[in-house]
PDB file of N, CA and C in Angstrom:
ATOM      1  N   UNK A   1      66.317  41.643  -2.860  1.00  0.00           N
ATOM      2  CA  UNK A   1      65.171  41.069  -2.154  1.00  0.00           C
ATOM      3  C   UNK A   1      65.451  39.580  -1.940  1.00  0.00           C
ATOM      4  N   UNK A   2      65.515  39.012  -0.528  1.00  0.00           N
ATOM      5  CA  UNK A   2      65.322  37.671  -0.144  1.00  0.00           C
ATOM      6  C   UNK A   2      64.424  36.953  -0.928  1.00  0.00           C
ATOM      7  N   UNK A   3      64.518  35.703  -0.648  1.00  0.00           N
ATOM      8  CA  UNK A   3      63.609  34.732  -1.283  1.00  0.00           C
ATOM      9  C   UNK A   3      62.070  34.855  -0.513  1.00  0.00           C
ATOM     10  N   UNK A   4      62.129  35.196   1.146  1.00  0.00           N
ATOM     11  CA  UNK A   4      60.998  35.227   2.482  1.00  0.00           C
ATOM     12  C   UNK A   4      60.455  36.462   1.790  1.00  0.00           C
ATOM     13  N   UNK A   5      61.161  37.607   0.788  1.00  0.00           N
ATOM     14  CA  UNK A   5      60.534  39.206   0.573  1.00  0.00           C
ATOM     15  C   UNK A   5      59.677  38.680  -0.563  1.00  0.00           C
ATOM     16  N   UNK A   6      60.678  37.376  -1.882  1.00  0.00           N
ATOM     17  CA  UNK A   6      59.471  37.688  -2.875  1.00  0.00           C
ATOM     18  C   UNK A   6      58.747  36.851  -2.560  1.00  0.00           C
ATOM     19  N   UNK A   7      58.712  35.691  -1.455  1.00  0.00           N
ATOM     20  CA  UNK A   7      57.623  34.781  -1.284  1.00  0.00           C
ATOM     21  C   UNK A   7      56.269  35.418  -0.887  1.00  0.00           C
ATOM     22  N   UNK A   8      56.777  36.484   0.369  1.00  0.00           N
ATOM     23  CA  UNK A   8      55.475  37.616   0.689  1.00  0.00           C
ATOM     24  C   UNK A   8      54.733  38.007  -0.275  1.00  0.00           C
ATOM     25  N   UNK A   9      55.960  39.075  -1.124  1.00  0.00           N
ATOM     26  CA  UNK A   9      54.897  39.795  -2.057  1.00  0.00           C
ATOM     27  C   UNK A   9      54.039  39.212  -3.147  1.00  0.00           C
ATOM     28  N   UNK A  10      55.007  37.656  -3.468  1.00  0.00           N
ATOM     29  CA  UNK A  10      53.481  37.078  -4.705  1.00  0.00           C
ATOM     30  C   UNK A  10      52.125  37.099  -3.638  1.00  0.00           C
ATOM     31  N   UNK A  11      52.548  36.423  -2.538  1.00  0.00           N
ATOM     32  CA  UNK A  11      51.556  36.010  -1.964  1.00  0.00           C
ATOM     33  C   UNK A  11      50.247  37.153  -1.814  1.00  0.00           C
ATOM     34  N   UNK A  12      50.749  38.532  -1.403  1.00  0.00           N
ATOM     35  CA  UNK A  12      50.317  39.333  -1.598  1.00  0.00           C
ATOM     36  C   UNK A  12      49.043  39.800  -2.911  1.00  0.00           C
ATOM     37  N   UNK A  13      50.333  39.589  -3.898  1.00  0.00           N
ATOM     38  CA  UNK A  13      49.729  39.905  -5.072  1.00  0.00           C
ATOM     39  C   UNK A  13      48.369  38.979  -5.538  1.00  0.00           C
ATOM     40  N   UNK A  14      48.890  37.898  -5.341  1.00  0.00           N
ATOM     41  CA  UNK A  14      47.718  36.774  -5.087  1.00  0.00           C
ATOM     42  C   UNK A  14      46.094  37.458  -4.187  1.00  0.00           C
ATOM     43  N   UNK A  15      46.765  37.422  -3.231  1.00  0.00           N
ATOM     44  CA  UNK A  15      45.575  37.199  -2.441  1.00  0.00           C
ATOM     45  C   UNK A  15      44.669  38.471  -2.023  1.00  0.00           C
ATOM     46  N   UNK A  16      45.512  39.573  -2.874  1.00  0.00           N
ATOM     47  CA  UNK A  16      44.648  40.800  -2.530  1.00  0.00           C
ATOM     48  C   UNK A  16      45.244  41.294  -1.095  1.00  0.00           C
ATOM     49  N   UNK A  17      45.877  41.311  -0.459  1.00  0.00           N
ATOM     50  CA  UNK A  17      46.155  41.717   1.126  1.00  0.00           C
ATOM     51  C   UNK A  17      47.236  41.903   1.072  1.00  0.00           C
ATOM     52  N   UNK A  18      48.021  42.476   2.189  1.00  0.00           N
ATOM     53  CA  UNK A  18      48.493  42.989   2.985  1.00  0.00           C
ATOM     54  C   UNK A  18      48.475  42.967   4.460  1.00  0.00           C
ATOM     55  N   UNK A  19      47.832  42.721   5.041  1.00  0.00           N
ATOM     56  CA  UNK A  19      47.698  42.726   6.193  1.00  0.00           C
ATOM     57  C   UNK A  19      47.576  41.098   6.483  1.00  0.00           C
ATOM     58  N   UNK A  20      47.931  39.803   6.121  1.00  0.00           N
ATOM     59  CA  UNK A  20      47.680  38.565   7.057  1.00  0.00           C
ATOM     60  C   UNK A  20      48.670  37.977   7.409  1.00  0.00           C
ATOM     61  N   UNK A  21      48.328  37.238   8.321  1.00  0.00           N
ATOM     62  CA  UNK A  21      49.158  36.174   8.487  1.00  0.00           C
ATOM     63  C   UNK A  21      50.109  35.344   7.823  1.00  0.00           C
ATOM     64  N   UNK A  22      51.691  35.628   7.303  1.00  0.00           N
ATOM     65  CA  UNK A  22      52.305  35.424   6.552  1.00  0.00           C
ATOM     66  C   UNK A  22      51.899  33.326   6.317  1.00  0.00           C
ATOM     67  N   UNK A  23      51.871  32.878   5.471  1.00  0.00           N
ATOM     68  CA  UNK A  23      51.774  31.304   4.661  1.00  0.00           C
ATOM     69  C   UNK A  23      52.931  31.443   4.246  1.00  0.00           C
ATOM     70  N   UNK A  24      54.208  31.651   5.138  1.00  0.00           N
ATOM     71  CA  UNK A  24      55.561  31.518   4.126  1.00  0.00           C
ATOM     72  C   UNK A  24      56.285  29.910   5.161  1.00  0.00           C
ATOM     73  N   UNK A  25      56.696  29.168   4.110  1.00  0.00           N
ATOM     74  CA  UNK A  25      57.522  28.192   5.222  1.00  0.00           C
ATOM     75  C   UNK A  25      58.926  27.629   4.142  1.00  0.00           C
ATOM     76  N   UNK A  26      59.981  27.214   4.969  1.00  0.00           N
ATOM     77  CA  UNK A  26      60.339  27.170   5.033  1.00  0.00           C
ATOM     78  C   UNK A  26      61.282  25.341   4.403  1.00  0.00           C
ATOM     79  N   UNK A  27      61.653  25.365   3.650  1.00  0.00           N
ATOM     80  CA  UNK A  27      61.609  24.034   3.061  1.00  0.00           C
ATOM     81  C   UNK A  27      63.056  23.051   2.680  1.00  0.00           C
ATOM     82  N   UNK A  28      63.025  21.662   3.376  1.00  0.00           N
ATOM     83  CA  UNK A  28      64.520  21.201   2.602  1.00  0.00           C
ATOM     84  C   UNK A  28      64.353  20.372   1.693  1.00  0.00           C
ATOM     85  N   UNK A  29      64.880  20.594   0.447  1.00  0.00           N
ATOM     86  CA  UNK A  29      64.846  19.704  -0.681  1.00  0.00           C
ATOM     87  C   UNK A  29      65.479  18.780  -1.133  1.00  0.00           C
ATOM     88  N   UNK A  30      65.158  17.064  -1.331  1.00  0.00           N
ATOM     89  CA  UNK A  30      66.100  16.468  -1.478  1.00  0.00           C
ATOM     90  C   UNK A  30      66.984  15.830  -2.819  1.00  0.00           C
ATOM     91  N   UNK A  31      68.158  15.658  -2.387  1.00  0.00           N
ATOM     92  CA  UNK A  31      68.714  15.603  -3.961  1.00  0.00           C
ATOM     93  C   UNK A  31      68.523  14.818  -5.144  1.00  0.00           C
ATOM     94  N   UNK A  32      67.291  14.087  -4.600  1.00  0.00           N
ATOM     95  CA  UNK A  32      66.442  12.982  -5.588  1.00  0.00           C
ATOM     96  C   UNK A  32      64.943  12.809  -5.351  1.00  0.00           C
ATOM     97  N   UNK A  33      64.468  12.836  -6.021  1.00  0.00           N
ATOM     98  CA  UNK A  33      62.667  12.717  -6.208  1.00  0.00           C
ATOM     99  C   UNK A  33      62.283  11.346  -7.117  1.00  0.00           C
ATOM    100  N   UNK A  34      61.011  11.028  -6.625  1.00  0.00           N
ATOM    101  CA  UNK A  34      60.763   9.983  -7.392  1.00  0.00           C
ATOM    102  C   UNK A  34      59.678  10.699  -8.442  1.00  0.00           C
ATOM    103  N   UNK A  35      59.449  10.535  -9.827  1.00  0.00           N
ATOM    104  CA  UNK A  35      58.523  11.034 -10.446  1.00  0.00           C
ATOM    105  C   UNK A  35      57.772  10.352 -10.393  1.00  0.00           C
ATOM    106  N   UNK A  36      56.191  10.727 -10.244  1.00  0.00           N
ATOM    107  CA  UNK A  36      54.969   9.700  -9.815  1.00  0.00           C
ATOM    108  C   UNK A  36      54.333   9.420 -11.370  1.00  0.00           C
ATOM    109  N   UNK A  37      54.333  10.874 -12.079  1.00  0.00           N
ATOM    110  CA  UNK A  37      53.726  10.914 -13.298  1.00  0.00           C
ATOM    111  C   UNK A  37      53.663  12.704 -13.750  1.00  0.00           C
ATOM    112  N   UNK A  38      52.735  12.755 -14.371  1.00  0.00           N
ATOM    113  CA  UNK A  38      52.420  14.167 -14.811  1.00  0.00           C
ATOM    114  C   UNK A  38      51.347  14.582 -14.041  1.00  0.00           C
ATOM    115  N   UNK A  39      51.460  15.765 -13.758  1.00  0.00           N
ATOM    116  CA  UNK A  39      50.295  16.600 -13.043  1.00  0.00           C
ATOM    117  C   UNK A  39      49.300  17.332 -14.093  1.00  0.00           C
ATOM    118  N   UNK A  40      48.453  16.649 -14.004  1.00  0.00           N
ATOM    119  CA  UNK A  40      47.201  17.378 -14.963  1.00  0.00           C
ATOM    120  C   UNK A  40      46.137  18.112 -14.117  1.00  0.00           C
ATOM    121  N   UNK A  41      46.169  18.481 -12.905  1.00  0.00           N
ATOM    122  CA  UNK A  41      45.645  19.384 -12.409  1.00  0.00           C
ATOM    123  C   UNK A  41      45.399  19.795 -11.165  1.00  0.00           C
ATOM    124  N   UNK A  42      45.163  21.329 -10.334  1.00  0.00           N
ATOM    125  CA  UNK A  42      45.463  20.910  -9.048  1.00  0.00           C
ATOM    126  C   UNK A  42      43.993  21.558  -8.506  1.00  0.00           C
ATOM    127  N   UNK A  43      43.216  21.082  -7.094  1.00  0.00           N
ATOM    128  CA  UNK A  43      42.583  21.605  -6.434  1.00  0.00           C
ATOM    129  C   UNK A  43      43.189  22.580  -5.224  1.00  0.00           C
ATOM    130  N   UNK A  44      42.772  23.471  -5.204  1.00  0.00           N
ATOM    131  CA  UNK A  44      43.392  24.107  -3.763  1.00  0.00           C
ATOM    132  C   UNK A  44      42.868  24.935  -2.864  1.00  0.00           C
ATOM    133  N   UNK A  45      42.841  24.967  -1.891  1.00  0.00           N
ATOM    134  CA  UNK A  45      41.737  26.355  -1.173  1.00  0.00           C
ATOM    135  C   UNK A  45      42.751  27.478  -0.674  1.00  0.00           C
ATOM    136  N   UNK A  46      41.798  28.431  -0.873  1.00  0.00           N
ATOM    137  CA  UNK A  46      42.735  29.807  -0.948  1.00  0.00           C
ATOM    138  C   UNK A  46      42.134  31.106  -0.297  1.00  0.00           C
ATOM    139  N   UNK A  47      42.820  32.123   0.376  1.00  0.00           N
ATOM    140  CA  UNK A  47      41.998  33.270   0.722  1.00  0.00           C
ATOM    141  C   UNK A  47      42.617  34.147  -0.091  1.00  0.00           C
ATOM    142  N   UNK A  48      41.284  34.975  -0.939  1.00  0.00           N
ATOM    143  CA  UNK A  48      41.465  35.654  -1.950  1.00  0.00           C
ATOM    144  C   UNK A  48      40.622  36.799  -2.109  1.00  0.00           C
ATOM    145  N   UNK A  49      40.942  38.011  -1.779  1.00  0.00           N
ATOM    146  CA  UNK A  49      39.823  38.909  -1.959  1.00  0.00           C
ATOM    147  C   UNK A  49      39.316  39.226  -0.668  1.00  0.00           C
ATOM    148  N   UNK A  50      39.964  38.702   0.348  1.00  0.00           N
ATOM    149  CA  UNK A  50      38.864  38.652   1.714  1.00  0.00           C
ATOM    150  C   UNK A  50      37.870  37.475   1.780  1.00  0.00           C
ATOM    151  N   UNK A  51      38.211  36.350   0.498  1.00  0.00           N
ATOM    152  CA  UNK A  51      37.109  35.349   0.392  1.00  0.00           C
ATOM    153  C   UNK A  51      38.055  34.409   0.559  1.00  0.00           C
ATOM    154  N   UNK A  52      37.621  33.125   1.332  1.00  0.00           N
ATOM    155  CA  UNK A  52      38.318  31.547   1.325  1.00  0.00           C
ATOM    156  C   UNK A  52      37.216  30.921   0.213  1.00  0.00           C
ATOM    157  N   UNK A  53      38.322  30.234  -0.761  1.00  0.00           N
ATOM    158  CA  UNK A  53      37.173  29.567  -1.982  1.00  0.00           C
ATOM    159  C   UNK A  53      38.551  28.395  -2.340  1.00  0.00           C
ATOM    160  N   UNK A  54      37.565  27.400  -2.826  1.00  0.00           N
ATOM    161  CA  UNK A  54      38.044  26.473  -4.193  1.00  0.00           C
ATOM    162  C   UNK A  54      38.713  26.630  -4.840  1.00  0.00           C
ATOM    163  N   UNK A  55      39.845  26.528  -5.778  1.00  0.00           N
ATOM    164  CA  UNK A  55      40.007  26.600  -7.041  1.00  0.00           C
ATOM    165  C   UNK A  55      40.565  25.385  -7.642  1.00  0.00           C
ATOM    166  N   UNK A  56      39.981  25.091  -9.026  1.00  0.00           N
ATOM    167  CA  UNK A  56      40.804  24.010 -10.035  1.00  0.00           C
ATOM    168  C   UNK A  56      41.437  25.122 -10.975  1.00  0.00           C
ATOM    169  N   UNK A  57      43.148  23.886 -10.818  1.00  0.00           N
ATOM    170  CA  UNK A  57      43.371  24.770 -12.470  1.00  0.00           C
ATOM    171  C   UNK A  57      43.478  23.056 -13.408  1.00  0.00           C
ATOM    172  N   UNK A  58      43.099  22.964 -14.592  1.00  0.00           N
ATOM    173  CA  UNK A  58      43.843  22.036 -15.212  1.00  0.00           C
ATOM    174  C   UNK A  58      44.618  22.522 -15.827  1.00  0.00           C
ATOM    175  N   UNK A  59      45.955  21.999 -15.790  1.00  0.00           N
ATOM    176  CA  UNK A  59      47.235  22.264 -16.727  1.00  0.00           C
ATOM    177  C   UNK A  59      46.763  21.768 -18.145  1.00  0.00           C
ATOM    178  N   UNK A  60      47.116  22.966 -19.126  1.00  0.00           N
ATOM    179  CA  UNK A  60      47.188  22.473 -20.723  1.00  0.00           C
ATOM    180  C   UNK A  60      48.067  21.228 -20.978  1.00  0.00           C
ATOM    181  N   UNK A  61      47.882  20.451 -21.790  1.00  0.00           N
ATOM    182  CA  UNK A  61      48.616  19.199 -21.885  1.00  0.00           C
ATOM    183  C   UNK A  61      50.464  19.649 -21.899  1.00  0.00           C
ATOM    184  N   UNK A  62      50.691  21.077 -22.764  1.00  0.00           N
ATOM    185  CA  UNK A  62      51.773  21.192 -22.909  1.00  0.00           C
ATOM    186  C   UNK A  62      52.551  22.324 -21.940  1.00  0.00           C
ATOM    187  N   UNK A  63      51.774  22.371 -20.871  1.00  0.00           N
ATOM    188  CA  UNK A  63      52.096  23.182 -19.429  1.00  0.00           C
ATOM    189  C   UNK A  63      52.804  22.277 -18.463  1.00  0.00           C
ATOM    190  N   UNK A  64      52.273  21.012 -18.403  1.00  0.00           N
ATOM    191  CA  UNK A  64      52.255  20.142 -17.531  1.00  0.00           C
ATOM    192  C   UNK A  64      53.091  20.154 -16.636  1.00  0.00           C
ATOM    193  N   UNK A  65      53.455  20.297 -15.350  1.00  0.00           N
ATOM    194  CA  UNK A  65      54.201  20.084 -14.415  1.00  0.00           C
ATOM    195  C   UNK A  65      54.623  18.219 -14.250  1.00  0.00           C
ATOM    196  N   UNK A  66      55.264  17.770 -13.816  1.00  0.00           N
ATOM    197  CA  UNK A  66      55.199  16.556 -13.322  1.00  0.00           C
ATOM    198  C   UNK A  66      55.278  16.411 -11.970  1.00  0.00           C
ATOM    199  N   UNK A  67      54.574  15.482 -10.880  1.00  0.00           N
ATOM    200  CA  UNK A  67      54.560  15.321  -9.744  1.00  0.00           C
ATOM    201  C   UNK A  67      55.538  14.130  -9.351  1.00  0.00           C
ATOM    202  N   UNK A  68      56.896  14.515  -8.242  1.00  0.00           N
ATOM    203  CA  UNK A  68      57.441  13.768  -7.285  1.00  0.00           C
ATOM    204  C   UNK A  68      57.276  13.801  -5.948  1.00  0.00           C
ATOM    205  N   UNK A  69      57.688  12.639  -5.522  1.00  0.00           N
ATOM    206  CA  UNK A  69      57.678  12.068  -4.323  1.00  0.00           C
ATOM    207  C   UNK A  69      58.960  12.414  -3.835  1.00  0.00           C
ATOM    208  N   UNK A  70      59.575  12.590  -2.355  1.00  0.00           N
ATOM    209  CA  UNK A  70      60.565  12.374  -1.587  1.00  0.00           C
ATOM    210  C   UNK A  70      60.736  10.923  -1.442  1.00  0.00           C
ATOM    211  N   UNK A  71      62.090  10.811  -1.645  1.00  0.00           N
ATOM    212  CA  UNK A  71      62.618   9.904  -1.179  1.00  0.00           C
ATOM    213  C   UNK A  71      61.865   8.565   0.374  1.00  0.00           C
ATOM    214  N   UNK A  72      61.556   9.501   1.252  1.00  0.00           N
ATOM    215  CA  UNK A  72      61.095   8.794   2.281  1.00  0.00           C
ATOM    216  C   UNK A  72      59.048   8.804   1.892  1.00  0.00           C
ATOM    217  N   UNK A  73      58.825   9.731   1.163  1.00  0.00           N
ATOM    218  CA  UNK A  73      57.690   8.948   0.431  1.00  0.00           C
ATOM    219  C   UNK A  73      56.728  10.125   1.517  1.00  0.00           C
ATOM    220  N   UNK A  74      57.464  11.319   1.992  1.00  0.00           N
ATOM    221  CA  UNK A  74      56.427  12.108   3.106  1.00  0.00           C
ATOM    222  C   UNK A  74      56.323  13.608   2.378  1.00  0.00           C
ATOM    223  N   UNK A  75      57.015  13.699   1.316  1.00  0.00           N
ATOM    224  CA  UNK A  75      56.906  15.220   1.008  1.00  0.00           C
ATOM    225  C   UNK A  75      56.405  14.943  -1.000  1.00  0.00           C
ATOM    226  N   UNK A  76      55.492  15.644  -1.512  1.00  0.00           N
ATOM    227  CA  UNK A  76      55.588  16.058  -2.503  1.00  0.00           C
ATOM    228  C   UNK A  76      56.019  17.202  -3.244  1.00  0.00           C
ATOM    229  N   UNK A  77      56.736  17.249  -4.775  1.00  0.00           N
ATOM    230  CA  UNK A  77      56.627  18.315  -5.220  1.00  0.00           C
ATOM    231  C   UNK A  77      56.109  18.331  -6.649  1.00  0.00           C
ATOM    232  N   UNK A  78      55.984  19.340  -7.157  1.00  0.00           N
ATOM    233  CA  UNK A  78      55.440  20.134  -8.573  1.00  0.00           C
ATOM    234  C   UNK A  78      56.971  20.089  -9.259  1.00  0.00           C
ATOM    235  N   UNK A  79      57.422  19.811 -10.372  1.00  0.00           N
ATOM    236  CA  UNK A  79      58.661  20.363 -10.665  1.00  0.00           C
ATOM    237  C   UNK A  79      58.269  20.654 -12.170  1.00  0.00           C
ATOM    238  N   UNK A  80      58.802  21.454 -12.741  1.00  0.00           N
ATOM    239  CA  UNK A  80      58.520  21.861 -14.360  1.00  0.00           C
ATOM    240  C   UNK A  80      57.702  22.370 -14.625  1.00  0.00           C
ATOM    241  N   UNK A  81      57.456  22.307 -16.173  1.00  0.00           N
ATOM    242  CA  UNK A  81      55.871  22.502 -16.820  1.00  0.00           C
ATOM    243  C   UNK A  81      55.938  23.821 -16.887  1.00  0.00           C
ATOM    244  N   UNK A  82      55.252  24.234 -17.689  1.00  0.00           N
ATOM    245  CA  UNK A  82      55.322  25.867 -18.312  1.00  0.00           C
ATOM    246  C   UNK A  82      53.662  26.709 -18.004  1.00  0.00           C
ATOM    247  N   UNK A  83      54.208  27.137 -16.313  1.00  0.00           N
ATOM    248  CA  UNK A  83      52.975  27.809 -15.867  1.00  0.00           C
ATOM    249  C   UNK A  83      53.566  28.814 -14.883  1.00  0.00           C
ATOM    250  N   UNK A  84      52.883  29.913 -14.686  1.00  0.00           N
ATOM    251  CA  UNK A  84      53.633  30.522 -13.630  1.00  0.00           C
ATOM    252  C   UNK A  84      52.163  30.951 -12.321  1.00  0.00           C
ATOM    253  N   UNK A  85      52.981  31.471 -11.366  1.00  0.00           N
ATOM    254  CA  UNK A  85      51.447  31.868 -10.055  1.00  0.00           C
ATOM    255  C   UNK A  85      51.783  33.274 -10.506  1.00  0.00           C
ATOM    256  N   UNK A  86      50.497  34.001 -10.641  1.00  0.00           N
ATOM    257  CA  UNK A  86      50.803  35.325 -10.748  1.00  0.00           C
ATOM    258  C   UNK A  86      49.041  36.139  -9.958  1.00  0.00           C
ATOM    259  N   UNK A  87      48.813  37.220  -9.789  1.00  0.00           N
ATOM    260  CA  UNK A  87      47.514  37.412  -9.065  1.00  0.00           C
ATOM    261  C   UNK A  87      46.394  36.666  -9.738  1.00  0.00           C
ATOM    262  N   UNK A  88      46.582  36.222 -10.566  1.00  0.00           N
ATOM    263  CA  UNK A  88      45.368  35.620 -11.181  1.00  0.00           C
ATOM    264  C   UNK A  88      45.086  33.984 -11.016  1.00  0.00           C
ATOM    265  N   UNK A  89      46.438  33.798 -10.385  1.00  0.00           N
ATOM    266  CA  UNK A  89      46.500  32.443 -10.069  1.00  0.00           C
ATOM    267  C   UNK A  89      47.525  31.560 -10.865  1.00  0.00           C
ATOM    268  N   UNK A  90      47.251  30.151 -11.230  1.00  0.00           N
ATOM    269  CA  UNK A  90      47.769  29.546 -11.732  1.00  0.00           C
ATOM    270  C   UNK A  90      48.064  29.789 -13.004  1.00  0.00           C
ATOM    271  N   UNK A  91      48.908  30.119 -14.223  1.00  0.00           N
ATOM    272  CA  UNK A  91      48.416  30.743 -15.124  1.00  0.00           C
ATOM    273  C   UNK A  91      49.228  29.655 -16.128  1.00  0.00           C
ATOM    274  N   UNK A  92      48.635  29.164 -16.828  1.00  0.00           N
ATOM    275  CA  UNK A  92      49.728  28.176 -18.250  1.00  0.00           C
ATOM    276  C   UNK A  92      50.460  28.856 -18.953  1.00  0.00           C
ATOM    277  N   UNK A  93      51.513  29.234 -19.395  1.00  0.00           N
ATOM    278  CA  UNK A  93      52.287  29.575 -20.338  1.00  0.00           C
ATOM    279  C   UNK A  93      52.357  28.670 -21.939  1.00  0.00           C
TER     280      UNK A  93
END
């Protein structure tokens, strides 16, 4: 299975469906990030269930992801931290 097959099916698993409009894209990563700090928590909107809603997760202190910057200061990412996405969402490990 491609990376585009398991990106589908979490998404899937997530969101209850099958049938939408794929949210898969496509991404270049660069070979240095700036770390901003630690990520203690994220807001996000989501279609789930046939429902568009809210969600917060706060990361447990010892989940924590840390948040970088791109280089040119236009892309963020999540890197680390001991959590995984699974249908239930954000989940801490």
């Amino acid at each position: 299975m491609n990376d585009q097959e398991k990106a589908t099916k979490l998404l899937q698993k997530f969101s209850g469906r099958s049938d939408f409009d794929h949210q898969i894209v496509n991404i270049e990563l660069p070979e240095t990030a700036a770390v901003m700090g630690n990520l203690v928590g994220l807001i996000y909107e989501a279609d789930k269930d046939d429902e568009v809603a809210q969600y917060i997760h706060e990361f447990d202190p010892a989940s924590q992801p840390v948040l970088a910057v791109s280089p040119n200061g236009k892309q963020l990412f999540i890197v680390g931290g001991r959590f995984q996405v699974t249908s239930r969402g954000i989940v801490d490990r």
